[in-house]
N, C-alpha and C. Protein backbone atom coordinates (compact mmCIF):
# COMPACT_ATOMS: atom_id res chain seq x y z
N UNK A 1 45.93 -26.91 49.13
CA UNK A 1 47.05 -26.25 48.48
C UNK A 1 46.49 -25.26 47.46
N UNK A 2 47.25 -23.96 47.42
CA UNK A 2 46.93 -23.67 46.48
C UNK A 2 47.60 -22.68 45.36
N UNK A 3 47.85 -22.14 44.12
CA UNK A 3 48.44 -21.75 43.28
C UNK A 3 47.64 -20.50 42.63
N UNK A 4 48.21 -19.74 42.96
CA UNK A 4 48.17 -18.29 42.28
C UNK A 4 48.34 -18.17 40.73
N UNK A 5 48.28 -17.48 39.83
CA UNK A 5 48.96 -17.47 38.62
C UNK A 5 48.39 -16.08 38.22
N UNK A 6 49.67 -15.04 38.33
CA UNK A 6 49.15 -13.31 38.17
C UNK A 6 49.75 -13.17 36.71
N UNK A 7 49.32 -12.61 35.85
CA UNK A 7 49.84 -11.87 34.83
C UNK A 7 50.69 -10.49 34.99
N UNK A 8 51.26 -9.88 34.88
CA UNK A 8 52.03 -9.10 34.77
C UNK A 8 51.60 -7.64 34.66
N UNK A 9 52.38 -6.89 35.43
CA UNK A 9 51.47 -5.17 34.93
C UNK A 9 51.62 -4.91 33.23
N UNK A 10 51.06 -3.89 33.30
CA UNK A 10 51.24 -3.05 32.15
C UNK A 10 52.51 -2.76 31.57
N UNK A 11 53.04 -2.84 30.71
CA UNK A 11 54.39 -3.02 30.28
C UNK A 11 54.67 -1.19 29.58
N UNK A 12 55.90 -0.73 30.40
CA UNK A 12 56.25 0.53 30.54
C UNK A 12 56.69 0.87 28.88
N UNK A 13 56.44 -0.02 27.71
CA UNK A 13 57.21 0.01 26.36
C UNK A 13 56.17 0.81 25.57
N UNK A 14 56.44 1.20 24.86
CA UNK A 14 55.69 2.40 23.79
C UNK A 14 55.05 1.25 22.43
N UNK A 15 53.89 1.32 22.68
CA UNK A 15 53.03 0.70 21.36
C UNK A 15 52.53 1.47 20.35
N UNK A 16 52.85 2.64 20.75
CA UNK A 16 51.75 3.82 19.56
C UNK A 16 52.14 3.46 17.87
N UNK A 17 53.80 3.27 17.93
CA UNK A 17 53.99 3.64 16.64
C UNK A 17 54.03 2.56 15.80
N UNK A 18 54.05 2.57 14.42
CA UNK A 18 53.88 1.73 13.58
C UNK A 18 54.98 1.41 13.03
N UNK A 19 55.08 0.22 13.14
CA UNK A 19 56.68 -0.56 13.06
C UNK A 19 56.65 -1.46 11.53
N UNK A 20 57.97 -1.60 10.88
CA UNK A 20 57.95 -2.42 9.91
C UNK A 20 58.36 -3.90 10.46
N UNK A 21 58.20 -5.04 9.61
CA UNK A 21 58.42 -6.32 10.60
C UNK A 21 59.88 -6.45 11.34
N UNK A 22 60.95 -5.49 10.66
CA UNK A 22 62.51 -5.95 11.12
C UNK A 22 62.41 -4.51 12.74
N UNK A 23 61.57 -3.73 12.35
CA UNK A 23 61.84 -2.88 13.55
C UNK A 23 60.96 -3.43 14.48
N UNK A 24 59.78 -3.93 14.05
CA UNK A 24 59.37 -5.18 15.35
C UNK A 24 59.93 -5.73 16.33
N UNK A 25 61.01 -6.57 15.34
CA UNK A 25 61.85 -7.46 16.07
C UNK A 25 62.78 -6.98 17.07
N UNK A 26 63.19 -5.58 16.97
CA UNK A 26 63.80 -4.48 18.17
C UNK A 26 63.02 -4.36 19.01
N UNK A 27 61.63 -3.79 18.70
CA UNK A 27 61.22 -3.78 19.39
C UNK A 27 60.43 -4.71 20.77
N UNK A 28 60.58 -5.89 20.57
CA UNK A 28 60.62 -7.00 20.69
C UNK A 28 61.62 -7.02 22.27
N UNK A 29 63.04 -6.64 21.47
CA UNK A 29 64.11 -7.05 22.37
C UNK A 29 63.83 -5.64 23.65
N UNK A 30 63.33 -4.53 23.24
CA UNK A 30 63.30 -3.50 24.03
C UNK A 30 62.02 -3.88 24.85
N UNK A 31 60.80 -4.45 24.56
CA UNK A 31 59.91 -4.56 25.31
C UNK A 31 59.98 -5.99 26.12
N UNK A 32 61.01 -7.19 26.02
CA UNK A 32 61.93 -7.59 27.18
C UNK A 32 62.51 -7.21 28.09
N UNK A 33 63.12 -6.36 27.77
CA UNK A 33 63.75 -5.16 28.94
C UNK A 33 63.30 -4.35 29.80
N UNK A 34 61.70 -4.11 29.28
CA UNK A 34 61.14 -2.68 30.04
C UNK A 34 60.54 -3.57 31.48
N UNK A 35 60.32 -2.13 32.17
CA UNK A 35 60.00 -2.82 33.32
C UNK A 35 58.11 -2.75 33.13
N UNK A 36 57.24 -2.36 34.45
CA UNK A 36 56.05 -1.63 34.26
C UNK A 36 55.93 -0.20 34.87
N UNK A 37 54.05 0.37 33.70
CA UNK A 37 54.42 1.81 34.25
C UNK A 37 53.01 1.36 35.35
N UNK A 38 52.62 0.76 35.78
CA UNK A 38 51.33 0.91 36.66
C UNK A 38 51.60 0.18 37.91
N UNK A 39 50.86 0.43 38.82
CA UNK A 39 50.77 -0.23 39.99
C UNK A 39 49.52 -1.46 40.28
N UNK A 40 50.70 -2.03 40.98
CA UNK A 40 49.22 -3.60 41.61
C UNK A 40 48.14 -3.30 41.86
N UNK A 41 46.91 -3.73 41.56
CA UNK A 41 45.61 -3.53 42.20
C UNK A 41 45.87 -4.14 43.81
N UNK A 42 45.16 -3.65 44.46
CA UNK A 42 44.46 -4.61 46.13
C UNK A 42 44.67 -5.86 46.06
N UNK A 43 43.72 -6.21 44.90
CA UNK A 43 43.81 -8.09 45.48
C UNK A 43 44.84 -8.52 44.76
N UNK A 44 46.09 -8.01 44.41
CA UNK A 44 47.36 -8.74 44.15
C UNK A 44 48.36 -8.18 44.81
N UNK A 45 47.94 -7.41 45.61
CA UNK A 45 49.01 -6.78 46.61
C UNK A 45 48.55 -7.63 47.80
N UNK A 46 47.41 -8.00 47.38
CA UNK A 46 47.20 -8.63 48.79
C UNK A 46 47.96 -10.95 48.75
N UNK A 47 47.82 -10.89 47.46
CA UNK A 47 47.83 -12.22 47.44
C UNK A 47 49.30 -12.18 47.18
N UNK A 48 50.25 -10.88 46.90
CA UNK A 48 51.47 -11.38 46.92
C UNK A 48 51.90 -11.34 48.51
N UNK A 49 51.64 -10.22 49.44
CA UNK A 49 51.58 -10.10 50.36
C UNK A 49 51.76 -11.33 51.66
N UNK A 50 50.70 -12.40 51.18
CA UNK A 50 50.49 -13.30 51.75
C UNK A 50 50.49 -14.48 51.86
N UNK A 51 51.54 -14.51 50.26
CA UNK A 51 52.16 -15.60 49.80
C UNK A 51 53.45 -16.09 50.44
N UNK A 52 53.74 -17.32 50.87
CA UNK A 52 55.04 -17.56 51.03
C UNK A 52 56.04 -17.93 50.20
N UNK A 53 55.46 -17.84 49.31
CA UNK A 53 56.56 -17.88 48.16
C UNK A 53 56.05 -17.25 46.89
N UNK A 54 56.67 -15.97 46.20
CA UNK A 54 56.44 -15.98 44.98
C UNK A 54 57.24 -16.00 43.51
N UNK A 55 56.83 -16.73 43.10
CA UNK A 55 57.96 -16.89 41.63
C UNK A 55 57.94 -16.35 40.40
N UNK A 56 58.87 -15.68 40.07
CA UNK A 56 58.48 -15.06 38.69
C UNK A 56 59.21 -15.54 37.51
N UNK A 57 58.81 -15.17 35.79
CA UNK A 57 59.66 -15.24 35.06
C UNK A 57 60.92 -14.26 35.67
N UNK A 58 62.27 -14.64 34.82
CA UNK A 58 63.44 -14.01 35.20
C UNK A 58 63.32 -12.22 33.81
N UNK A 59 62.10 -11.93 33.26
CA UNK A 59 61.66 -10.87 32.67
C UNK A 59 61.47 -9.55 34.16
N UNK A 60 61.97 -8.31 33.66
CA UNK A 60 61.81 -7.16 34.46
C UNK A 60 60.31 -7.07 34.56
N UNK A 61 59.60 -6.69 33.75
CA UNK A 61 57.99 -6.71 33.70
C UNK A 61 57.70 -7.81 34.87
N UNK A 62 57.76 -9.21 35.08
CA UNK A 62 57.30 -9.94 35.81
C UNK A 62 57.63 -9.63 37.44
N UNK A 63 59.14 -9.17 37.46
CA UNK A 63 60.06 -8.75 38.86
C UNK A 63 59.51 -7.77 39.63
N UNK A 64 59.45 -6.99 38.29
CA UNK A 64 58.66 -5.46 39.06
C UNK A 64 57.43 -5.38 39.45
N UNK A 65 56.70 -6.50 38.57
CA UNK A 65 54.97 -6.54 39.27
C UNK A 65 54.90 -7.57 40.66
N UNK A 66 56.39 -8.23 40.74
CA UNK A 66 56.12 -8.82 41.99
C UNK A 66 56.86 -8.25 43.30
N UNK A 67 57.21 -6.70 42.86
CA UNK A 67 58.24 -6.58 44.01
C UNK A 67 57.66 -5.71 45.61
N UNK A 68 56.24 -6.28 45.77
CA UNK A 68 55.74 -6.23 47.26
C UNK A 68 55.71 -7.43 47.85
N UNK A 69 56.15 -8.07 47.39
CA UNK A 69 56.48 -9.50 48.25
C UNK A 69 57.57 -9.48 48.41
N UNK A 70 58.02 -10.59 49.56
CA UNK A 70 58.58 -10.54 51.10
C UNK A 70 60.02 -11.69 50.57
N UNK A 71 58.69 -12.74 49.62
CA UNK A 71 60.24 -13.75 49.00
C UNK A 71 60.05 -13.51 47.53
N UNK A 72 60.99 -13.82 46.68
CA UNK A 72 60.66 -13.67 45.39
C UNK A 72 62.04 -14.58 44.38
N UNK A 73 61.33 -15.84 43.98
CA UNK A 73 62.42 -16.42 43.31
C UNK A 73 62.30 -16.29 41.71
N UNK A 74 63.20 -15.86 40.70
CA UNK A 74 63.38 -15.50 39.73
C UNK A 74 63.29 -17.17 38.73
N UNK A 75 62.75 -17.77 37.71
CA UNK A 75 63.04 -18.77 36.52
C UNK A 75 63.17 -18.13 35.23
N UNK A 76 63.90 -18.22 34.21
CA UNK A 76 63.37 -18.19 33.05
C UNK A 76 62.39 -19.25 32.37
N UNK A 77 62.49 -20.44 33.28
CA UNK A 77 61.61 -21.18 32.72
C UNK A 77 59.96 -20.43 32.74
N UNK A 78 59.77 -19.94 33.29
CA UNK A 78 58.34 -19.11 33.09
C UNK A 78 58.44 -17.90 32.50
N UNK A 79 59.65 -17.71 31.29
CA UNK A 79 59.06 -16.41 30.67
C UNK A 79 58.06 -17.09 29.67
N UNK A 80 57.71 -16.04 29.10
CA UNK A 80 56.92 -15.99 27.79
C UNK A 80 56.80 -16.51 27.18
N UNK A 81 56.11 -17.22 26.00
CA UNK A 81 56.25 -17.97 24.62
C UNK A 81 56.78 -17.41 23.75
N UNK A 82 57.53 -17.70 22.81
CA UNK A 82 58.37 -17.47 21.90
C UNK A 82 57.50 -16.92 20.58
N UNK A 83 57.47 -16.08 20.30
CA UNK A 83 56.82 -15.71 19.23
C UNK A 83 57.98 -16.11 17.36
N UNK A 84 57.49 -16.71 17.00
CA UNK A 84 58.44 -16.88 15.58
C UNK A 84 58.77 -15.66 14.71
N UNK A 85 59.29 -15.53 14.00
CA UNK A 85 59.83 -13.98 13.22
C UNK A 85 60.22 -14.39 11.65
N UNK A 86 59.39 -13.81 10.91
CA UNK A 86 60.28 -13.41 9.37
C UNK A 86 59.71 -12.28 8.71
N UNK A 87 60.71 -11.60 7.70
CA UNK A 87 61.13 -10.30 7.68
C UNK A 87 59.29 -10.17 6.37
N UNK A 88 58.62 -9.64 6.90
CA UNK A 88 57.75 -9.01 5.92
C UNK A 88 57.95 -7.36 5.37
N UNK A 89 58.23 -7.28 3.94
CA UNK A 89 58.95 -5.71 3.69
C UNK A 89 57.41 -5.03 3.34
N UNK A 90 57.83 -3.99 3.39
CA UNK A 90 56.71 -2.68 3.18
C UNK A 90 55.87 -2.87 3.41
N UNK A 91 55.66 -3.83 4.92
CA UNK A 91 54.37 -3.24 6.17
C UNK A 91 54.54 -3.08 6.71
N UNK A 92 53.76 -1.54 7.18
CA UNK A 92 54.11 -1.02 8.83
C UNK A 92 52.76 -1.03 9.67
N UNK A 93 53.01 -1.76 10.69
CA UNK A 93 51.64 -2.19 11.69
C UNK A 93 52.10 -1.72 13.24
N UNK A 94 50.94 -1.86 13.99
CA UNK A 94 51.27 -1.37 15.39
C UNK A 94 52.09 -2.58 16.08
N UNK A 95 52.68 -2.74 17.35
CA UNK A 95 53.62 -3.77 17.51
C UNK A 95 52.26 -4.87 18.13
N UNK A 96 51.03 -4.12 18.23
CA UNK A 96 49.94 -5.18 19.09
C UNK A 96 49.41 -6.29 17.59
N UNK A 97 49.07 -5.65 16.77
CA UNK A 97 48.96 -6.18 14.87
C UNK A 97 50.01 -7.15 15.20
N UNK A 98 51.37 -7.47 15.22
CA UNK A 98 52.19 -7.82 14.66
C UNK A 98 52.81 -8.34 15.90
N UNK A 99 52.30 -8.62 16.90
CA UNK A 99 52.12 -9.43 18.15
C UNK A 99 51.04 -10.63 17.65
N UNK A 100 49.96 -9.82 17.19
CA UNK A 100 48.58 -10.98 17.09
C UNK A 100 48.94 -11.93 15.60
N UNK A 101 49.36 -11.32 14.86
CA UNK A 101 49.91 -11.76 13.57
C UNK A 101 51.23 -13.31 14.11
N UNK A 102 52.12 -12.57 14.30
CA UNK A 102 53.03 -13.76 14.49
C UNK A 102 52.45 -14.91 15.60
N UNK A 103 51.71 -14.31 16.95
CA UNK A 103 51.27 -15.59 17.58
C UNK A 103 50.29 -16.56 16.52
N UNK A 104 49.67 -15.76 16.02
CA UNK A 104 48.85 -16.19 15.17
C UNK A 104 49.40 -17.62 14.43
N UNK A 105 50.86 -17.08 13.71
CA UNK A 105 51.46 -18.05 13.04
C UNK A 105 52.27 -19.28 13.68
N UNK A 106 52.29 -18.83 14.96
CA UNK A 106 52.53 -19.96 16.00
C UNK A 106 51.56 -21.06 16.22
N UNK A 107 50.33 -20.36 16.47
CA UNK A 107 49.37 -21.12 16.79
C UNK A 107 49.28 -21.78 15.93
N UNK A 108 49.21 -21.52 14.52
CA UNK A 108 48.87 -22.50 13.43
C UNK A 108 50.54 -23.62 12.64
N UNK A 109 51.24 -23.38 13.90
CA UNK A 109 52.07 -24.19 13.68
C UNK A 109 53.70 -24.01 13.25
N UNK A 110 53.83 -23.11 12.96
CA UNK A 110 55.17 -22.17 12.41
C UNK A 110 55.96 -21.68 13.93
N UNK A 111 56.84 -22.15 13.97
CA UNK A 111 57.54 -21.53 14.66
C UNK A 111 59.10 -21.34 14.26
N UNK A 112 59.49 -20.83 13.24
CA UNK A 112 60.84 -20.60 13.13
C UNK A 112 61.84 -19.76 14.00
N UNK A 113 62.72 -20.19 14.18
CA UNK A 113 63.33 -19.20 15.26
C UNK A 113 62.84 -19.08 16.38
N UNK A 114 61.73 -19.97 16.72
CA UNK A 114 61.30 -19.96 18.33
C UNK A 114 61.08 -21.43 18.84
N UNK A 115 60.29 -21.62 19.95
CA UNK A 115 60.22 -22.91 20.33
C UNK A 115 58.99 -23.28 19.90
N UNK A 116 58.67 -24.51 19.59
CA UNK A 116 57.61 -25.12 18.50
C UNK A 116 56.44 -25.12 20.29
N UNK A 117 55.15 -25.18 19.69
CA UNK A 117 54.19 -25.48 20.50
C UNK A 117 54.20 -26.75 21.49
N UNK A 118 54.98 -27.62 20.63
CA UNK A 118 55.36 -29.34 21.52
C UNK A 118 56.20 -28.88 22.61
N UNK A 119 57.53 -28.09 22.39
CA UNK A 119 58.45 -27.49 23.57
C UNK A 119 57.83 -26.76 24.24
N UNK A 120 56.68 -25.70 23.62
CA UNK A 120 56.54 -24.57 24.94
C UNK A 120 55.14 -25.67 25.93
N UNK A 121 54.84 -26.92 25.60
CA UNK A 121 54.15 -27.87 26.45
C UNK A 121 54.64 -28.31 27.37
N UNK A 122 55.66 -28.83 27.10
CA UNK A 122 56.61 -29.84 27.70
C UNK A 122 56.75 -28.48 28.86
N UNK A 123 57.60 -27.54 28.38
CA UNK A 123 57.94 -26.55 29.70
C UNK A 123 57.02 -26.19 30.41
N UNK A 124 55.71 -25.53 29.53
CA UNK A 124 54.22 -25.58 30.63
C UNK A 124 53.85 -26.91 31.66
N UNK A 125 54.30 -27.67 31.00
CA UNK A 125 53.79 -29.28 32.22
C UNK A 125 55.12 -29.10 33.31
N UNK A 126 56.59 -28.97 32.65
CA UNK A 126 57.57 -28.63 33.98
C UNK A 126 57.32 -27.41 34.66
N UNK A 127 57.13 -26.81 34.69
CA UNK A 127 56.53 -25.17 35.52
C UNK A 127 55.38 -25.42 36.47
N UNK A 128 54.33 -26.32 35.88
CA UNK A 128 53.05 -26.90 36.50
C UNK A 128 53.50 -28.13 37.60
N UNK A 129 54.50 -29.14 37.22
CA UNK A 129 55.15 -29.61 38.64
C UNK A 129 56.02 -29.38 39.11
N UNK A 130 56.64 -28.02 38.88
CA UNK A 130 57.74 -27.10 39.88
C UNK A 130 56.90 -25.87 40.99
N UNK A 131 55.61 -25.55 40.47
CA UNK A 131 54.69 -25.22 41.27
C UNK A 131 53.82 -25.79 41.79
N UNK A 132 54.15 -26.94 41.21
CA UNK A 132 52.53 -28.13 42.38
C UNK A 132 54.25 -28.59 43.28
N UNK A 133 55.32 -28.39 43.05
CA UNK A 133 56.32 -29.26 44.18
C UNK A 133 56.19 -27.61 45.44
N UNK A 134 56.11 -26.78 44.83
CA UNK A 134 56.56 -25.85 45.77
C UNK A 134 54.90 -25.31 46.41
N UNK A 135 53.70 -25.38 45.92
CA UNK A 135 52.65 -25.83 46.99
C UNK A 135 52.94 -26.93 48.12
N UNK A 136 53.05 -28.11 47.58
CA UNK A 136 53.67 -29.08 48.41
C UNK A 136 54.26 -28.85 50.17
N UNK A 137 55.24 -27.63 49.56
CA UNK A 137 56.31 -27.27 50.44
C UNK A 137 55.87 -26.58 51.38
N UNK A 138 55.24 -25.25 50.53
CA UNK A 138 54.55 -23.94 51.01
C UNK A 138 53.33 -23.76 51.35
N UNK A 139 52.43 -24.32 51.14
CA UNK A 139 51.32 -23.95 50.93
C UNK A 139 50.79 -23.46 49.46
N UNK A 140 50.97 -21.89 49.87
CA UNK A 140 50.39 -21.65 48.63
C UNK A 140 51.74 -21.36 48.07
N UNK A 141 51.75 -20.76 46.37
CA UNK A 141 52.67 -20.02 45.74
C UNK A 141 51.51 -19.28 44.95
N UNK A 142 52.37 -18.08 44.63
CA UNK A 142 52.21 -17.22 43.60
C UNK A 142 53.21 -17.01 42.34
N UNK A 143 53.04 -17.04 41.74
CA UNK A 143 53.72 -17.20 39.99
C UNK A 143 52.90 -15.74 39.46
N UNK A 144 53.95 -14.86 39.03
CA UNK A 144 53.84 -13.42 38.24
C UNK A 144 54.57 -13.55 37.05
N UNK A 145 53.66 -14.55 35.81
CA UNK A 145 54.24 -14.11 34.83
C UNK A 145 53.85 -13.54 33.42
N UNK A 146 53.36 -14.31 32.56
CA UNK A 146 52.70 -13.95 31.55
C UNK A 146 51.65 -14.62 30.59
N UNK A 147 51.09 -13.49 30.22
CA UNK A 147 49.09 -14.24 30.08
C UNK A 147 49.38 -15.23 28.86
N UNK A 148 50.18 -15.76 27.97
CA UNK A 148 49.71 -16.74 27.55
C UNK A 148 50.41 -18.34 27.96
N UNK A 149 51.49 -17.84 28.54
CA UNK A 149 52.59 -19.40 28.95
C UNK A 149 51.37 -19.23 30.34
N UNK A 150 50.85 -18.52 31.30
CA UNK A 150 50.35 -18.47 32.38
C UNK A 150 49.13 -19.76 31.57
N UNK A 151 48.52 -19.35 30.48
CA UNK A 151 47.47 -20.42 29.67
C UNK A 151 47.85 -21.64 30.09
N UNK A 152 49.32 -21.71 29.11
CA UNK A 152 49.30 -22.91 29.29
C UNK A 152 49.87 -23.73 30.46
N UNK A 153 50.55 -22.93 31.56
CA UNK A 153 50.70 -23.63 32.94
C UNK A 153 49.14 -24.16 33.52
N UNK A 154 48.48 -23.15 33.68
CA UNK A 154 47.04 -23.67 34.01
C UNK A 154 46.68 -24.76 33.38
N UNK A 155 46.80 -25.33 32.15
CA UNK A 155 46.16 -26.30 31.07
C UNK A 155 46.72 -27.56 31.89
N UNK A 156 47.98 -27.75 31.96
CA UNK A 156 48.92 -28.79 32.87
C UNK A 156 48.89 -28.54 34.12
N UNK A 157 48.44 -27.33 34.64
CA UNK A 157 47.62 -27.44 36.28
C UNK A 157 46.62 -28.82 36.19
N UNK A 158 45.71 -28.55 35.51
CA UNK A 158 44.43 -29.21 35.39
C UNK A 158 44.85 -30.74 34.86
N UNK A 159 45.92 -30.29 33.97
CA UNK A 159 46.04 -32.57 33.78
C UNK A 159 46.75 -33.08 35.21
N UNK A 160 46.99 -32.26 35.90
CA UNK A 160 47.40 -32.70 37.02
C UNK A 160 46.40 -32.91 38.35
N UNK A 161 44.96 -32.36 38.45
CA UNK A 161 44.37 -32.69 38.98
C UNK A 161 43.78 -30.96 39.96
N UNK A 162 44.14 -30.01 39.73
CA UNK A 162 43.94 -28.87 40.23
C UNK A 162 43.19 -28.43 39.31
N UNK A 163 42.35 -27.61 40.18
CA UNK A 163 40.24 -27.02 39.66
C UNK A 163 40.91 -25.72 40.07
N UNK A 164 40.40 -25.28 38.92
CA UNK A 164 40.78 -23.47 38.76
C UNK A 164 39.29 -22.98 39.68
N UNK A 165 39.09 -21.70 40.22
CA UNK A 165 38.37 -21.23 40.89
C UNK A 165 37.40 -20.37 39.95
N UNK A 166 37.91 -19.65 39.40
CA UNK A 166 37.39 -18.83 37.96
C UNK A 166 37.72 -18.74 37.32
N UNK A 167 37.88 -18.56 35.83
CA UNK A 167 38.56 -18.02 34.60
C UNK A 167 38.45 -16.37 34.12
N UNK A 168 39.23 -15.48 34.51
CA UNK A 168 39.08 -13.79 34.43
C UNK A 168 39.77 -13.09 33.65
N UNK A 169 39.91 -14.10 32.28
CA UNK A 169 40.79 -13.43 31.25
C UNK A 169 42.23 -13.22 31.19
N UNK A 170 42.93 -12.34 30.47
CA UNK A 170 44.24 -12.49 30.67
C UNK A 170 44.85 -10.74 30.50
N UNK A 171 43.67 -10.40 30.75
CA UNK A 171 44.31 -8.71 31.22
C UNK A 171 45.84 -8.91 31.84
N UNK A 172 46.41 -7.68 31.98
CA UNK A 172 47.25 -7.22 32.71
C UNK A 172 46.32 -6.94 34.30
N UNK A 173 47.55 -8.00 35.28
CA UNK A 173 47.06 -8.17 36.64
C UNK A 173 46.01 -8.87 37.17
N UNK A 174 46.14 -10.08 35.71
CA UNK A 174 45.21 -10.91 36.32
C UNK A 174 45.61 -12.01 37.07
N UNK A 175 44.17 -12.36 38.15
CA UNK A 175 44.71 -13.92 38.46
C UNK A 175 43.91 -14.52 38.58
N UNK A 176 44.40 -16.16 38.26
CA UNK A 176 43.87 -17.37 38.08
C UNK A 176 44.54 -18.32 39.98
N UNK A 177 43.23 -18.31 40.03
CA UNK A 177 43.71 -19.29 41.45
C UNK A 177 43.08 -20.96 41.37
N UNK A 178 44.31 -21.93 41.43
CA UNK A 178 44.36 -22.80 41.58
C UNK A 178 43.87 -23.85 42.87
N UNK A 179 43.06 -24.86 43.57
CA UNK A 179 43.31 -25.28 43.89
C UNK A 179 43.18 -26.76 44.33
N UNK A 180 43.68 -27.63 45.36
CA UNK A 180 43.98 -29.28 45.44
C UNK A 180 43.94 -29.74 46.64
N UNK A 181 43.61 -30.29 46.56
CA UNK A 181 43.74 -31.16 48.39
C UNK A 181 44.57 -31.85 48.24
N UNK A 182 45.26 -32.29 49.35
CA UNK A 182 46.38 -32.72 49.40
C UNK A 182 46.62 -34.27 49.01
């Protein structure tokens, strides 16, 4: 059996400019929305291609990097991790600063206004046996969603008994291939 896990293209949203923390948070909601501006490499055109099933977060970014495949079932349970939010006045940072900043404050435990690290587990371990049920079924699957919940699906891949093949970072259009004997 085995399990795909692609990261997502390049996200079609504008990072140049320097945002204060409350225009962040727009920006935030607008770079949910966007779709991507780049195209699949080969070997993910090829592995969606030849997937019999692929699943994405219910995010445009994830839809659109999976839309050369043949099946394609939509979850929100595989969007993103929740990044936490509070209003810091008179700093303006790039939205990537203030991406790394708030995960930051996740990681170390803060999550207000989002889902605490214990919840976004629990959903990484359900995602990890909603894709080990649909290997099961299929063979393989492919999952197009995003590089850090993609982390932690892999993490609960592995308490489940599936050997990753390589580890290749978490670029845009990456993948992590899973796999298990039956």
């Amino acid at each position: 059996m085995k399990i795909i896990l692609i990261r997502h293209g390049k996200s079609a949203c504008d990072f140049s400019k320097r945002l204060t923390s409350q225009d962040y948070r727009e920006w935030v909601k607008k770079y949910e929305e966007e779709g991507i501006c780049d195209l699949a490499p080969e070997d993910v055109q090829f592995a969606l291609s030849e997937a019999p099933l692929v699943v994405t977060s219910h995010l445009k970014r994830a839809i659109e990097s999976a839309k050369s495949a043949d099946v394609i079932q939509s979850d929100p349970l595989y969007r993103e991790l929740d990044l936490p939010y509070f209003h810091v006045s008179l700093l303006k940072l790039n939205p990537r600063i203030w991406t790394v900043f708030y995960r930051s404050l996740w990681l170390s435990g803060f999550s207000k206004q989002s889902e605490t690290q214990k919840q976004a587990k629990k959903r990484a371990t359900l995602a990890a046996q909603q894709l080990e049920d649909h290997a099961i079924t299929h063979g393989t699957v492919v999952l197009v969603g995003h590089g850090f919940f993609n982390r932690y699906i892999g993490r609960s891949l592995k308490k489940l008994g599936w050997l990753v093949e390589d580890d290749k970072g978490s670029a845009n259009w990456t993948i992590h291939t899973y796999i298990k004997n039956r």
